[in-house]
Protein backbone atom coordinates (compact mmCIF):
# COMPACT_ATOMS: atom_id res chain seq x y z
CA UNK A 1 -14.60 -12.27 -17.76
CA UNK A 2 -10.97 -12.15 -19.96
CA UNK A 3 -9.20 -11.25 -16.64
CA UNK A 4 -6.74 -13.61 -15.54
CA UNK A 5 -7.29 -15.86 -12.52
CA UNK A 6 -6.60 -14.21 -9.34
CA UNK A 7 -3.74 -16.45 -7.34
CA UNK A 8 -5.50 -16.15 -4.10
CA UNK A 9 -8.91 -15.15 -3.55
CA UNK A 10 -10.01 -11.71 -1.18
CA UNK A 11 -11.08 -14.48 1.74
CA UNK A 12 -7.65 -15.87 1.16
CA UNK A 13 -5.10 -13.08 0.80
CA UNK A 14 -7.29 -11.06 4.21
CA UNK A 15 -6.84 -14.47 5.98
CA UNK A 16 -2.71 -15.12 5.44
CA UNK A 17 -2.49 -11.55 6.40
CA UNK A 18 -4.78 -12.22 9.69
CA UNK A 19 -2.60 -14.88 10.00
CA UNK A 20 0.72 -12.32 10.54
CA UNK A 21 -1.12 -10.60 13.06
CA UNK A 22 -2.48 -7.78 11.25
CA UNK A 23 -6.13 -6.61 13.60
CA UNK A 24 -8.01 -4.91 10.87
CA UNK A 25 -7.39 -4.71 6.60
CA UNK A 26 -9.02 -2.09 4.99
CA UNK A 27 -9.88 -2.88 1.60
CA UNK A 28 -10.10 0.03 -0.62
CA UNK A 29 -11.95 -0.96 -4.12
CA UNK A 30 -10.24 -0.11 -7.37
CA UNK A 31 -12.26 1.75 -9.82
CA UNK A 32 -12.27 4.72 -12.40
CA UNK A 33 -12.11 7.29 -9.79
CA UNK A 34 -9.68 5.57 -7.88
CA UNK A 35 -8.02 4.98 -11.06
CA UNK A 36 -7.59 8.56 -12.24
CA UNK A 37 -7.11 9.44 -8.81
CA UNK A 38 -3.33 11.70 -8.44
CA UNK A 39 -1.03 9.58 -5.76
CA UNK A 40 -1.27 13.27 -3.59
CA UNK A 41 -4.28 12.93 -3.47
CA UNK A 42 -4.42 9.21 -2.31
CA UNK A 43 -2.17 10.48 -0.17
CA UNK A 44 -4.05 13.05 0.93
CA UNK A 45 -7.58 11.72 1.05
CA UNK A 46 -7.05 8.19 2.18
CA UNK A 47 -4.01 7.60 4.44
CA UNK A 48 -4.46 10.56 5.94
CA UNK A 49 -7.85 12.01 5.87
CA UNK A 50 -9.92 8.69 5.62
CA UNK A 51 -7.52 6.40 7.61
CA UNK A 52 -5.10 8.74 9.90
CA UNK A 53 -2.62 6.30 8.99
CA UNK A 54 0.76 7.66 11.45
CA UNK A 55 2.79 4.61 9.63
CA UNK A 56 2.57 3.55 6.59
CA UNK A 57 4.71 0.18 4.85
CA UNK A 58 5.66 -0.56 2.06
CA UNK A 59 7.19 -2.95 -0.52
CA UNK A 60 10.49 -1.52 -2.28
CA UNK A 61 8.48 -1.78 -5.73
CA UNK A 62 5.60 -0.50 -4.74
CA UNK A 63 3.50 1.86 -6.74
CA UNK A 64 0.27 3.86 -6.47
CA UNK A 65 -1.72 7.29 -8.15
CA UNK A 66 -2.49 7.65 -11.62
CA UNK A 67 -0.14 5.81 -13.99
CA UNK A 68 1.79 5.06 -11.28
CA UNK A 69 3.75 8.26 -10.33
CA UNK A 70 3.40 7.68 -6.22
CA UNK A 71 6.35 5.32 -4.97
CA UNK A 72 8.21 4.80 -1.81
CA UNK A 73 9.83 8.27 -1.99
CA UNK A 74 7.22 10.21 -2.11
CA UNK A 75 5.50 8.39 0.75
CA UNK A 76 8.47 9.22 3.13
CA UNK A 77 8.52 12.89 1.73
CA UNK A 78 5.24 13.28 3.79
CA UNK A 79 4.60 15.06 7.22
CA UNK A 80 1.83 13.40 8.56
CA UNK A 81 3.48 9.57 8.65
CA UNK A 82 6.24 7.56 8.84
CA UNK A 83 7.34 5.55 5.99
CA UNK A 84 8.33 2.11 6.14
CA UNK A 85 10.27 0.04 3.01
CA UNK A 86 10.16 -4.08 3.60
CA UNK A 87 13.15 -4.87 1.28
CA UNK A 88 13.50 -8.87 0.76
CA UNK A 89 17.35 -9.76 0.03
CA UNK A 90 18.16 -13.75 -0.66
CA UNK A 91 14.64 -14.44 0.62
CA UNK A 92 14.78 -12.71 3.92
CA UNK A 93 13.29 -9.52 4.96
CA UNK A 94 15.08 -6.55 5.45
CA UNK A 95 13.06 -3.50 7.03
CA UNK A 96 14.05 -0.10 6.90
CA UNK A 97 12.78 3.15 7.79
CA UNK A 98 12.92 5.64 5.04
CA UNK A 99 14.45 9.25 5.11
């Protein structure tokens, strides 16, 4: 009830990224499993065992795991994908693949 206000809504946020063309979102609920949960093993478990993800993208900030030790990096260290970084410069998109 304290939490802020959310700047777009679920309905919204799945609907702009319809909007971009996207065919299916997976939403994956955060939680205190998910929130203890190791970014290996988010890794591990959900892009690749739960989702088969082949490519994966990114933001340049992004973060996931347990106090936030997964980042862009260790995505592209992986096997089983390809990692993508979206990189916005002066407002524009720059997308790179990461090695």
């Amino acid at each position: 009830a304290s939490a802020p206000k959310l700047l777009t809504t679920l309905d919204q946020k799945a609907d702009l990224i319809a909007r971009l063309g996207v065919d299916e979102l997976i939403v994956i609920p955060f939680d205190g499993a998910r929130m203890a949960q190791t970014a290996q093993d988010f890794i591990d478990h959900e892009l690749v065992e739960r989702l088969g993800a082949t490519w994966v993208s990114v933001g340049e900030n992004f973060r996931f795991g347990n106090r936030a030790r997964g980042d862009a990096a260790l995505l592209a260290e992986q096997t089983a994908f390809e990692t993508r970084v979206r990189i916005v410069w002066k407002n524009a998109p720059i997308s790179s693949g990461v090695e």
